[in-house]
PDB file of N, CA and C in Angstrom:
ATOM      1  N   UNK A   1      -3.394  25.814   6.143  1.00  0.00           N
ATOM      2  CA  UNK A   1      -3.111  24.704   5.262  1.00  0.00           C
ATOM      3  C   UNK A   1      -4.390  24.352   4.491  1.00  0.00           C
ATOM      4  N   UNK A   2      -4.327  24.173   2.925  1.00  0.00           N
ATOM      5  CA  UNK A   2      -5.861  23.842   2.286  1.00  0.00           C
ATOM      6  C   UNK A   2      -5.644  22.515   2.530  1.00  0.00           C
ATOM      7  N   UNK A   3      -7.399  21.887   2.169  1.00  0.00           N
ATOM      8  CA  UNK A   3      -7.768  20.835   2.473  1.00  0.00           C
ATOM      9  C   UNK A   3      -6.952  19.933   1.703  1.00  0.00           C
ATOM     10  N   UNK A   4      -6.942  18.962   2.047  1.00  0.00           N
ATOM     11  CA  UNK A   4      -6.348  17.639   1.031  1.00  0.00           C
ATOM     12  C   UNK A   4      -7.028  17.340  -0.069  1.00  0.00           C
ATOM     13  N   UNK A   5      -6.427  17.434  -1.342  1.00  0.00           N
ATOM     14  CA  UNK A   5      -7.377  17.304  -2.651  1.00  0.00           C
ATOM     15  C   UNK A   5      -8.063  16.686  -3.040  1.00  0.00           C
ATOM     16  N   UNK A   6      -9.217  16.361  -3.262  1.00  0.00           N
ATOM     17  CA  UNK A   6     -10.284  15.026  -3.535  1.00  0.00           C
ATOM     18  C   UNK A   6      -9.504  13.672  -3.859  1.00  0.00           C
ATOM     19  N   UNK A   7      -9.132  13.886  -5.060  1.00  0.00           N
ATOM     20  CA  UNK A   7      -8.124  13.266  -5.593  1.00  0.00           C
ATOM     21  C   UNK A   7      -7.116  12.182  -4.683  1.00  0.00           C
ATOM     22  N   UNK A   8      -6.595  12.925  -3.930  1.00  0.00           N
ATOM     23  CA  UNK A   8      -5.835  12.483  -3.042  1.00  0.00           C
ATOM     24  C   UNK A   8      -6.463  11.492  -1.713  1.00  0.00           C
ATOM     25  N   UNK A   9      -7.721  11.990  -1.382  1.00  0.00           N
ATOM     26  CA  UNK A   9      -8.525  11.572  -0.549  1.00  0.00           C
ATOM     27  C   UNK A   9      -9.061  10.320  -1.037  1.00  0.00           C
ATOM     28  N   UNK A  10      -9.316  10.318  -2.232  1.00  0.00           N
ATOM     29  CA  UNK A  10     -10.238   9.282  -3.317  1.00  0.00           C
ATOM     30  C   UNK A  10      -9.105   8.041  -3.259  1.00  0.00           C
ATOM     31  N   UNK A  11      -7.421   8.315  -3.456  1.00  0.00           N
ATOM     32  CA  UNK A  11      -6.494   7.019  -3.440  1.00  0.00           C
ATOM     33  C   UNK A  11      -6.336   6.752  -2.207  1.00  0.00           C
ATOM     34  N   UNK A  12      -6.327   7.224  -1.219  1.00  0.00           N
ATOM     35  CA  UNK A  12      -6.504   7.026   0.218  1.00  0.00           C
ATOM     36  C   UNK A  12      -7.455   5.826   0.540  1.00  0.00           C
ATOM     37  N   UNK A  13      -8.595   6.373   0.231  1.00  0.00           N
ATOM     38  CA  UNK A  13      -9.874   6.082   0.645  1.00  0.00           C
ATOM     39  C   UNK A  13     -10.060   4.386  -0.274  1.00  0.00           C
ATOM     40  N   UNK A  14      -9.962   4.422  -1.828  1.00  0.00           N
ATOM     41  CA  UNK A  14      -9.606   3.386  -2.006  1.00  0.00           C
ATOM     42  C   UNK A  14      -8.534   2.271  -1.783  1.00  0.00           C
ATOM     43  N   UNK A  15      -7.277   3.189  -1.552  1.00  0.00           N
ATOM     44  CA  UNK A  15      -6.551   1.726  -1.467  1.00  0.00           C
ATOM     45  C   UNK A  15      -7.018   1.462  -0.084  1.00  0.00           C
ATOM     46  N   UNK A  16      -7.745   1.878   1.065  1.00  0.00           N
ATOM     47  CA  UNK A  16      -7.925   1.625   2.017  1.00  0.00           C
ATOM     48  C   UNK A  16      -9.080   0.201   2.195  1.00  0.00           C
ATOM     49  N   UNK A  17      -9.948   0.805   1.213  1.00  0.00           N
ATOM     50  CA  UNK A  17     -11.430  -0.170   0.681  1.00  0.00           C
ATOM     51  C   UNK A  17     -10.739  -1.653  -0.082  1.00  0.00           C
ATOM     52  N   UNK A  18      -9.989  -1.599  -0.714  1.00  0.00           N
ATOM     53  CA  UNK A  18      -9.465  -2.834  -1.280  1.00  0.00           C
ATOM     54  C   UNK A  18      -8.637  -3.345  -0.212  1.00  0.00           C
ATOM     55  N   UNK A  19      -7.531  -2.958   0.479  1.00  0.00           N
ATOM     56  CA  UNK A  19      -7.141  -3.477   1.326  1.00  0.00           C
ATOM     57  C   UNK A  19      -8.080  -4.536   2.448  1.00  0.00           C
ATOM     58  N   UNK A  20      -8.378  -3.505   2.905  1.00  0.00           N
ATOM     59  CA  UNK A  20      -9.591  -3.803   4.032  1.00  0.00           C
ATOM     60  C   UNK A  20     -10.440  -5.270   3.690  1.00  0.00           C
ATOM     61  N   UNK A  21     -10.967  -5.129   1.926  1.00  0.00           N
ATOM     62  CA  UNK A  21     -12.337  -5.958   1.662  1.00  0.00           C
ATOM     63  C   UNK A  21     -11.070  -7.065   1.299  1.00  0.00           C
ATOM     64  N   UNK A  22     -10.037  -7.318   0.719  1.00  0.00           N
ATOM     65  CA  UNK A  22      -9.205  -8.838   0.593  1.00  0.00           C
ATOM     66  C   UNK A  22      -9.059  -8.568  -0.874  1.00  0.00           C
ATOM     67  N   UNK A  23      -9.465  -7.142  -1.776  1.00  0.00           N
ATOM     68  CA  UNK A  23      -9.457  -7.360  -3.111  1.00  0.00           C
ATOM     69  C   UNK A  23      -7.706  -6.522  -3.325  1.00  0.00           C
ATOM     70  N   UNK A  24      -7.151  -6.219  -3.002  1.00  0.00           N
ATOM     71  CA  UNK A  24      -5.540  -5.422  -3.031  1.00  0.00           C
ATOM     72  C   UNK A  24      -4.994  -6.245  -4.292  1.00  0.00           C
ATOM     73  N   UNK A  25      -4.832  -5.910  -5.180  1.00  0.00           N
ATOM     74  CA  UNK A  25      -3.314  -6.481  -6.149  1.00  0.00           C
ATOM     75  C   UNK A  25      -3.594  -8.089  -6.385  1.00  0.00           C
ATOM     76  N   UNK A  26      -5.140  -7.939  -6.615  1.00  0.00           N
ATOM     77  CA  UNK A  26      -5.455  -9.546  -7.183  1.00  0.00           C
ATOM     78  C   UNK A  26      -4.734 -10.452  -7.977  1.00  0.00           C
ATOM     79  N   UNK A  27      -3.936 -10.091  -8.874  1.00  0.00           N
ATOM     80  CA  UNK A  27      -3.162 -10.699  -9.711  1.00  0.00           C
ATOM     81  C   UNK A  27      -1.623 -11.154  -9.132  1.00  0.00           C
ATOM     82  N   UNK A  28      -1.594 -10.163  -7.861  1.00  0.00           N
ATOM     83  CA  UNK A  28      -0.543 -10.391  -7.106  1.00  0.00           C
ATOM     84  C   UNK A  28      -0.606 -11.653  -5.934  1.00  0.00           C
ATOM     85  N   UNK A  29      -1.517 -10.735  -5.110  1.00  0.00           N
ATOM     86  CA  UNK A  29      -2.177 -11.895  -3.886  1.00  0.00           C
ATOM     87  C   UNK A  29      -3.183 -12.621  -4.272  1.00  0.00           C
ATOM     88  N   UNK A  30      -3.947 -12.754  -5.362  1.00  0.00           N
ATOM     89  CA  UNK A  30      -4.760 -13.593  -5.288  1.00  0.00           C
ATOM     90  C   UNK A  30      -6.077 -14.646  -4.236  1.00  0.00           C
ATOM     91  N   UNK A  31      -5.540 -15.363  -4.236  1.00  0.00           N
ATOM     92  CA  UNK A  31      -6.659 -15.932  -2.929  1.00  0.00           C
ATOM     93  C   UNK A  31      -6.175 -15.982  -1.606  1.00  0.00           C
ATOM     94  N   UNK A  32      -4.922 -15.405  -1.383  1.00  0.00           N
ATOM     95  CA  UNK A  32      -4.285 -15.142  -0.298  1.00  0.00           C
ATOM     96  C   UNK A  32      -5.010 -14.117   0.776  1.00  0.00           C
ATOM     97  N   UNK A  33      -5.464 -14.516   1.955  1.00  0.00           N
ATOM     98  CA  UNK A  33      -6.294 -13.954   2.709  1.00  0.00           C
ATOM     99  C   UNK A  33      -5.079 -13.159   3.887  1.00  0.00           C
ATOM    100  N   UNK A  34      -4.537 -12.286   3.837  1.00  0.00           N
ATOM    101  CA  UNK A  34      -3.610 -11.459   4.044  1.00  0.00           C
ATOM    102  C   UNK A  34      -4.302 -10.650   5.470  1.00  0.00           C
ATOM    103  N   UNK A  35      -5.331 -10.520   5.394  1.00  0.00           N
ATOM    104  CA  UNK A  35      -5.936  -9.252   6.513  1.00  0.00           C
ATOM    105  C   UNK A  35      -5.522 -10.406   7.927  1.00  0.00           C
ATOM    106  N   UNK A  36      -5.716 -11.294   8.097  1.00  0.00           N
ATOM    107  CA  UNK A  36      -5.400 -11.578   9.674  1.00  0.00           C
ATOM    108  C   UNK A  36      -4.105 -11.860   9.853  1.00  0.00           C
ATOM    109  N   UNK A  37      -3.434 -11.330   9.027  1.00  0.00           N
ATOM    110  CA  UNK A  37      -1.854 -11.033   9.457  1.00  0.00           C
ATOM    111  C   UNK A  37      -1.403  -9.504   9.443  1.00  0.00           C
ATOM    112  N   UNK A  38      -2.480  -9.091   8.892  1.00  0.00           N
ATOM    113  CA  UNK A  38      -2.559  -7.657   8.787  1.00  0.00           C
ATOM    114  C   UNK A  38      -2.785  -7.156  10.322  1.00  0.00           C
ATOM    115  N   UNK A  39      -3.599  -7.304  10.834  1.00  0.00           N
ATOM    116  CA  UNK A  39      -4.507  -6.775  11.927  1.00  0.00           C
ATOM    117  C   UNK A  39      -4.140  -7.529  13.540  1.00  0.00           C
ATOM    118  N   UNK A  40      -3.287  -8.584  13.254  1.00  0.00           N
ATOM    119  CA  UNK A  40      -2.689  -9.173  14.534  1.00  0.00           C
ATOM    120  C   UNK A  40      -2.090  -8.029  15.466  1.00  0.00           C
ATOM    121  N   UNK A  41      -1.226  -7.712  14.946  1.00  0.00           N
ATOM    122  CA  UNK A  41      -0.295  -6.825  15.522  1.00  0.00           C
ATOM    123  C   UNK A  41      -0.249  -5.740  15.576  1.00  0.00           C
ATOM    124  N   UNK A  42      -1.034  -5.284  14.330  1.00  0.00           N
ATOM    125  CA  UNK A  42      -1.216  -3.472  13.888  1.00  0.00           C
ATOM    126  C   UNK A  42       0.182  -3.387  13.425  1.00  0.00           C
ATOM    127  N   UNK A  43       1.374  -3.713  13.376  1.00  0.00           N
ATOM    128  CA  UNK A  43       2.400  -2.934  13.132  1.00  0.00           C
ATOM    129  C   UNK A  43       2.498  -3.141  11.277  1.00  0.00           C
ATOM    130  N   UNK A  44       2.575  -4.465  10.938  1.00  0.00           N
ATOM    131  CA  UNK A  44       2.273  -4.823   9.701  1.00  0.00           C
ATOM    132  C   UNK A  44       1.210  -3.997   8.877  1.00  0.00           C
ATOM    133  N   UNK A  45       0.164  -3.696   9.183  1.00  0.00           N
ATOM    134  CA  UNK A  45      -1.039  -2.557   9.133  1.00  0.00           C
ATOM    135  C   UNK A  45      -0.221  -0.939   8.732  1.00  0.00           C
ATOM    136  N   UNK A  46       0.310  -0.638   9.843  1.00  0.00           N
ATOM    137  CA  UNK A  46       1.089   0.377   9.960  1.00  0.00           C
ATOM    138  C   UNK A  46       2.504   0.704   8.226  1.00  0.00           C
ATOM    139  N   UNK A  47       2.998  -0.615   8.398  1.00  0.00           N
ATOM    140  CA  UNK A  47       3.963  -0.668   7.139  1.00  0.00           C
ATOM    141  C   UNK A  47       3.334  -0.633   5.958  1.00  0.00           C
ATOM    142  N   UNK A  48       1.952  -1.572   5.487  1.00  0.00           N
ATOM    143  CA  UNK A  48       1.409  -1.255   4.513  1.00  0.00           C
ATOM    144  C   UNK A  48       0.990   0.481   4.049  1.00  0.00           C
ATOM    145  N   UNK A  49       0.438   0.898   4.723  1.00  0.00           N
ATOM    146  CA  UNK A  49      -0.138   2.036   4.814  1.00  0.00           C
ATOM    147  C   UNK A  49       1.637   3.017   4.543  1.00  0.00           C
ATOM    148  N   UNK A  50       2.501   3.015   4.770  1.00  0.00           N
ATOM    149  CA  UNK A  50       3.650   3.733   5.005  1.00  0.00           C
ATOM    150  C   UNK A  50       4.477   3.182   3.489  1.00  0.00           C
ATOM    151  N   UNK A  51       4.314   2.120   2.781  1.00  0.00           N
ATOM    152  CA  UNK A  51       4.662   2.009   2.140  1.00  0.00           C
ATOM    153  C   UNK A  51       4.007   2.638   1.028  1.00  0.00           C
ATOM    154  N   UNK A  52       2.339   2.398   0.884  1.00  0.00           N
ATOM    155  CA  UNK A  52       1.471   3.481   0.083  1.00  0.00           C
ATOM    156  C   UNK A  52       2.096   4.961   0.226  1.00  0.00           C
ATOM    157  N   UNK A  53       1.854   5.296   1.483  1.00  0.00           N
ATOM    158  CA  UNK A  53       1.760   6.819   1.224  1.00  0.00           C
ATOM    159  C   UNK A  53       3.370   7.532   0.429  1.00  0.00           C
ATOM    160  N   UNK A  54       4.364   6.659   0.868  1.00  0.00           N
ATOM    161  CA  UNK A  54       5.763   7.142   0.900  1.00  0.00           C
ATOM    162  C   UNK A  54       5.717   6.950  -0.734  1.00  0.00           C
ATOM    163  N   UNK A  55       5.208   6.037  -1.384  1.00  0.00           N
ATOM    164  CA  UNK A  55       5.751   5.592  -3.124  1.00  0.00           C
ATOM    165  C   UNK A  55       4.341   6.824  -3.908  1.00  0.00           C
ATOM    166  N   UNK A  56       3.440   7.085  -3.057  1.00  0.00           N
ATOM    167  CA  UNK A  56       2.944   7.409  -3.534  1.00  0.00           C
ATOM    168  C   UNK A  56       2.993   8.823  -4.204  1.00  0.00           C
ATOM    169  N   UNK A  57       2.871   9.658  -5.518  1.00  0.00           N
ATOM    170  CA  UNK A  57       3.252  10.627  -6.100  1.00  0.00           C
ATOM    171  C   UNK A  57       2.368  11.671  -6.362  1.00  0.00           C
ATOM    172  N   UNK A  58       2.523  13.121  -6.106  1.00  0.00           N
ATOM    173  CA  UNK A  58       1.418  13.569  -6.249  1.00  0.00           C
ATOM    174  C   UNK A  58       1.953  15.059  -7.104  1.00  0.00           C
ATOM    175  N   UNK A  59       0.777  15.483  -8.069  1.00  0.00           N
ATOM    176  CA  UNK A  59       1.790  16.229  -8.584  1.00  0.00           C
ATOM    177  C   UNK A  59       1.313  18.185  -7.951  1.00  0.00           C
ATOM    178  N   UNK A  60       1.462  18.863  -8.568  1.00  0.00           N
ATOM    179  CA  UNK A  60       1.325  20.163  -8.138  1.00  0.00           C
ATOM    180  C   UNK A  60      -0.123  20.667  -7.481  1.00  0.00           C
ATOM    181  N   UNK A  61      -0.798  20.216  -7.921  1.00  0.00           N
ATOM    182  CA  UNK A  61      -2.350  20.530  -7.403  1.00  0.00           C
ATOM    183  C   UNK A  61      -2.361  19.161  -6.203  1.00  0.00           C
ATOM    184  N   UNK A  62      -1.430  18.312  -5.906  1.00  0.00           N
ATOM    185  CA  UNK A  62      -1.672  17.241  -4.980  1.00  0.00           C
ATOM    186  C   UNK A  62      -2.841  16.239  -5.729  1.00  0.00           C
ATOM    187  N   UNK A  63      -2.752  15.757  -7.094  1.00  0.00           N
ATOM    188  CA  UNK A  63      -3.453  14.218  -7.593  1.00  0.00           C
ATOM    189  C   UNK A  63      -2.112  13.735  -8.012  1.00  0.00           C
ATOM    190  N   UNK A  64      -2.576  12.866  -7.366  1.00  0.00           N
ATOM    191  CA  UNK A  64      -1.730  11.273  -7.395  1.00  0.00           C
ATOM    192  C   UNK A  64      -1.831  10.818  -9.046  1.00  0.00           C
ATOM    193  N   UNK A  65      -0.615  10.616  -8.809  1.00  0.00           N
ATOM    194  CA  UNK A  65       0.150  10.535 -10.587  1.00  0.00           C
ATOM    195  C   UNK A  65       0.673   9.046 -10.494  1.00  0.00           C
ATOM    196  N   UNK A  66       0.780   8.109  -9.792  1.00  0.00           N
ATOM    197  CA  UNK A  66       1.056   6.943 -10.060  1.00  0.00           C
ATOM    198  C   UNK A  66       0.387   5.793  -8.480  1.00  0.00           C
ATOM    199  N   UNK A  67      -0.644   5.990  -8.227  1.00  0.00           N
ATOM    200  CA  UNK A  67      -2.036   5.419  -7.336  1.00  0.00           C
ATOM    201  C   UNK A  67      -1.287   3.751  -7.655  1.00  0.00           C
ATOM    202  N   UNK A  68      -1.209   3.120  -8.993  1.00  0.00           N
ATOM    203  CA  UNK A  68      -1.322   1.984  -8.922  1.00  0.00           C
ATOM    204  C   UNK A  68      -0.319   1.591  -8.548  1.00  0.00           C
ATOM    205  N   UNK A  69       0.887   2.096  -9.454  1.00  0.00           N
ATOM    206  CA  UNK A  69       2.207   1.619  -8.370  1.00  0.00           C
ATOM    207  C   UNK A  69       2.451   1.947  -6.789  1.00  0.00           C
ATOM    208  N   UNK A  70       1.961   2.778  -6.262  1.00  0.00           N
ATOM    209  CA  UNK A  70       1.739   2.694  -4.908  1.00  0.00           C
ATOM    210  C   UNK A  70       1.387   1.286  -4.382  1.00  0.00           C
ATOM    211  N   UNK A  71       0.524   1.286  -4.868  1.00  0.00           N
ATOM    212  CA  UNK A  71      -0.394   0.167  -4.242  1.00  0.00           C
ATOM    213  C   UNK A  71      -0.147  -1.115  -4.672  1.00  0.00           C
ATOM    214  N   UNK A  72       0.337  -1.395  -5.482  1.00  0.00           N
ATOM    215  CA  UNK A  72       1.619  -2.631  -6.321  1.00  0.00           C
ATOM    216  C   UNK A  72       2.264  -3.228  -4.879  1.00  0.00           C
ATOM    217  N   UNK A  73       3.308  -1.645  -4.634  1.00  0.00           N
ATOM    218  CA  UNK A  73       4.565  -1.628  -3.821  1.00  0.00           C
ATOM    219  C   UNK A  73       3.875  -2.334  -2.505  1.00  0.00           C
ATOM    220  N   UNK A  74       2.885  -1.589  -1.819  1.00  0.00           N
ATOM    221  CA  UNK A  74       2.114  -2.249  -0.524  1.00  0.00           C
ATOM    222  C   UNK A  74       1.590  -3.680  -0.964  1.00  0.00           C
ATOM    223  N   UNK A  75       1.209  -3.981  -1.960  1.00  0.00           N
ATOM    224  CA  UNK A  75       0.799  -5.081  -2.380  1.00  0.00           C
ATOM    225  C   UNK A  75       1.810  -6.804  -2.376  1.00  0.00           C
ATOM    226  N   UNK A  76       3.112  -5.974  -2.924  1.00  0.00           N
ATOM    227  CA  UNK A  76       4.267  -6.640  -3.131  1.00  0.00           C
ATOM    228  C   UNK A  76       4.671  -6.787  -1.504  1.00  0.00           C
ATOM    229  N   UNK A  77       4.755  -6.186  -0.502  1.00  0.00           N
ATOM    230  CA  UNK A  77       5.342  -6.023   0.487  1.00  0.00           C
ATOM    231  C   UNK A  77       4.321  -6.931   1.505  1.00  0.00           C
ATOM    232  N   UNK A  78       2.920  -7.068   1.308  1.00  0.00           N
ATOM    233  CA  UNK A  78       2.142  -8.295   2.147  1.00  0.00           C
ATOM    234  C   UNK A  78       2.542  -9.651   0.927  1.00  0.00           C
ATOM    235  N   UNK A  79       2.818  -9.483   0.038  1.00  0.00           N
ATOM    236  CA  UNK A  79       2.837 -10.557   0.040  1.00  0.00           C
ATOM    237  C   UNK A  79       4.229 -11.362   0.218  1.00  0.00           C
ATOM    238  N   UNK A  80       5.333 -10.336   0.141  1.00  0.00           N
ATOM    239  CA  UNK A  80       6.068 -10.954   1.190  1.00  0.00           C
ATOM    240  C   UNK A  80       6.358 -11.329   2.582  1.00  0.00           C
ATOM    241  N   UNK A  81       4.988 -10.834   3.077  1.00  0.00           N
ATOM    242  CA  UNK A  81       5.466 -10.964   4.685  1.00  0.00           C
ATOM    243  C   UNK A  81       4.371 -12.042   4.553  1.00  0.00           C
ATOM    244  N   UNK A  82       3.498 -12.278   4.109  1.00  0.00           N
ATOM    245  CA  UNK A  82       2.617 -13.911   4.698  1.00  0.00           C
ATOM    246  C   UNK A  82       3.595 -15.103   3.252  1.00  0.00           C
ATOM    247  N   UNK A  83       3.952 -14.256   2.349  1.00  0.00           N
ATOM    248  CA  UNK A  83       4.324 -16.126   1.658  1.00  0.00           C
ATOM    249  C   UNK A  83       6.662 -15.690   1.936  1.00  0.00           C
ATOM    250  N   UNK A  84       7.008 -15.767   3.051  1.00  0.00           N
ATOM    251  CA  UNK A  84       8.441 -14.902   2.825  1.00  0.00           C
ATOM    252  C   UNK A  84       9.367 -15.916   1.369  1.00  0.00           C
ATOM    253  N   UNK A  85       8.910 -16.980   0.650  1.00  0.00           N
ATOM    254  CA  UNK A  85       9.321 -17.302  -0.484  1.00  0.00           C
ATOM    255  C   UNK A  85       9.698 -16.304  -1.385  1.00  0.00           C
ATOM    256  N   UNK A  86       8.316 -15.501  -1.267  1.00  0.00           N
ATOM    257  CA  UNK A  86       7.910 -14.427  -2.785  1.00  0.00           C
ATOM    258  C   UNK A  86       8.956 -13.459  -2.723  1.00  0.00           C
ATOM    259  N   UNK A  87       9.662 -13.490  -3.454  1.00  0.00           N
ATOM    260  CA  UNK A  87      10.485 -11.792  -4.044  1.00  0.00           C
ATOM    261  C   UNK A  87      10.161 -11.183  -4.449  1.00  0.00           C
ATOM    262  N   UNK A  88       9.536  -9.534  -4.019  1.00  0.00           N
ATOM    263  CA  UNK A  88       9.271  -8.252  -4.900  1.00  0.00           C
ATOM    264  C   UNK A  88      10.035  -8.373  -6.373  1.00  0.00           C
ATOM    265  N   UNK A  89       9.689  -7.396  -6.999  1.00  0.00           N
ATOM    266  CA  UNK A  89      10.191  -7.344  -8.316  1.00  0.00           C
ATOM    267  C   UNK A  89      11.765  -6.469  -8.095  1.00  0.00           C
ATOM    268  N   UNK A  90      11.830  -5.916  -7.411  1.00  0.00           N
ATOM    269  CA  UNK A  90      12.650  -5.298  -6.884  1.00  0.00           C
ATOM    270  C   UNK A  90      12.788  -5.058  -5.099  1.00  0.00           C
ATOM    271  N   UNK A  91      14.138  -5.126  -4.533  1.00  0.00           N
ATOM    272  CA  UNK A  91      13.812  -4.657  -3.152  1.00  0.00           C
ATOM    273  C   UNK A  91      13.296  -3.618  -2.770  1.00  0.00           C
ATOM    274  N   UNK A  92      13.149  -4.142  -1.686  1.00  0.00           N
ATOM    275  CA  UNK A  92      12.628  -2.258  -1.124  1.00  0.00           C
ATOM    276  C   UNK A  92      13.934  -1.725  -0.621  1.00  0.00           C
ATOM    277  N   UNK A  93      13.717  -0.187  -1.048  1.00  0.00           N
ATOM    278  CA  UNK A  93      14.608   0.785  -0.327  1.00  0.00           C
ATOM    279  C   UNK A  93      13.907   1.629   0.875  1.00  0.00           C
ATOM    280  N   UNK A  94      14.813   2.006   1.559  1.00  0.00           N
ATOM    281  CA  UNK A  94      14.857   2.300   3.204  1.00  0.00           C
ATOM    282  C   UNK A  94      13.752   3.213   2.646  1.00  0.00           C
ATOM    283  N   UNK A  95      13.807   4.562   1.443  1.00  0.00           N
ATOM    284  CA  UNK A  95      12.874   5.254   1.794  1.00  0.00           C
ATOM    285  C   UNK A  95      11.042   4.701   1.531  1.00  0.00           C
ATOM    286  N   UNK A  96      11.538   3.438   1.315  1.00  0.00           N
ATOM    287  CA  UNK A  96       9.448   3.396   1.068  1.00  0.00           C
ATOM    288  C   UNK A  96       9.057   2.569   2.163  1.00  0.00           C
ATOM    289  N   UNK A  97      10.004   2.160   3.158  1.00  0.00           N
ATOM    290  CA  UNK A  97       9.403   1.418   4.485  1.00  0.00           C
ATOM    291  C   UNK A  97       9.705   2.436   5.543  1.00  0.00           C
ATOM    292  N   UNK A  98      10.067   3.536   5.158  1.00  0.00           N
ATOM    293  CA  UNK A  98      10.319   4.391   6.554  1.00  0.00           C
ATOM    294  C   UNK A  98       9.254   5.211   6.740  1.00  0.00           C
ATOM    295  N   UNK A  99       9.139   5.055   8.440  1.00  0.00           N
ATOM    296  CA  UNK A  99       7.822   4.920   9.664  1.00  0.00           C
ATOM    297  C   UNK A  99       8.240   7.106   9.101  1.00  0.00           C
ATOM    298  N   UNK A 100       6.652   7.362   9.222  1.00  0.00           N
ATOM    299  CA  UNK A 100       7.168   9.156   9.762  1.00  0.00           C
ATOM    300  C   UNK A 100       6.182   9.312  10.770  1.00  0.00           C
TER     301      UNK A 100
END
C-alpha cells in the first residue's frame, strides 16, 4: 500500500490543529469553547473526526478536493451537540456519522 499523500496528511493534520487549538469554523462556533465537551467522553471526539474523514473527498492521486466542507460538516455537528438549539444547514445523513 503507498504512503498517504502529503496532501492528505496536511488536511488531517490541520483540521486536527484547529480543532484541538478552539480555532474550527470560527464564523460558525465562534467563542464557543467546544473542546471540554469534546474530550469528556472521547466518543464525541471520535464523531467529529468520522464526520471529517467520511465527507471528506479525495480525488485520484488522494488530495482532498473539498477540505473545507469537510470541516464545515464536523464543525456544524459540535456545534450542535454543545448549543442542541442550532440546526445544521442541512441534516446529517447516516453516511457522514457512520463509526468504521
Amino acid at each position: 500500500m503507498p504512503p498517504i499523500p502529503v496532501d492528505l496528511r496536511h488536511a488531517c493534520r490541520f483540521f486536527a490543529f484547529t480543532l484541538a487549538n478552539g480555532t474550527l469554523a470560527p464564523d460558525l462556533l465562534g467563542r464557543i469553547d467546544y473542546r471540554p465537551h469534546l474530550v469528556e467522553f472521547g466518543s464525541e471526539l471520535e464523531m467529529v473526526f468520522a464526520i471529517f474523514l467520511n465527507v471528506l473527498d479525495v480525488d485520484e492521486d488522494g488530495r482532498p478536493t473539498n477540505e473545507p466542507n469537510a470541516s464545515r460538516r464536523a464543525a456544524e455537528w459540535i456545534r450542535h451537540y454543545v448549543d442542541p438549539t442550532y440546526r445544521p444547514e442541512r441534516p446529517f445523513e447516516d453516511w457522514e456519522t457512520e463509526l468504521h
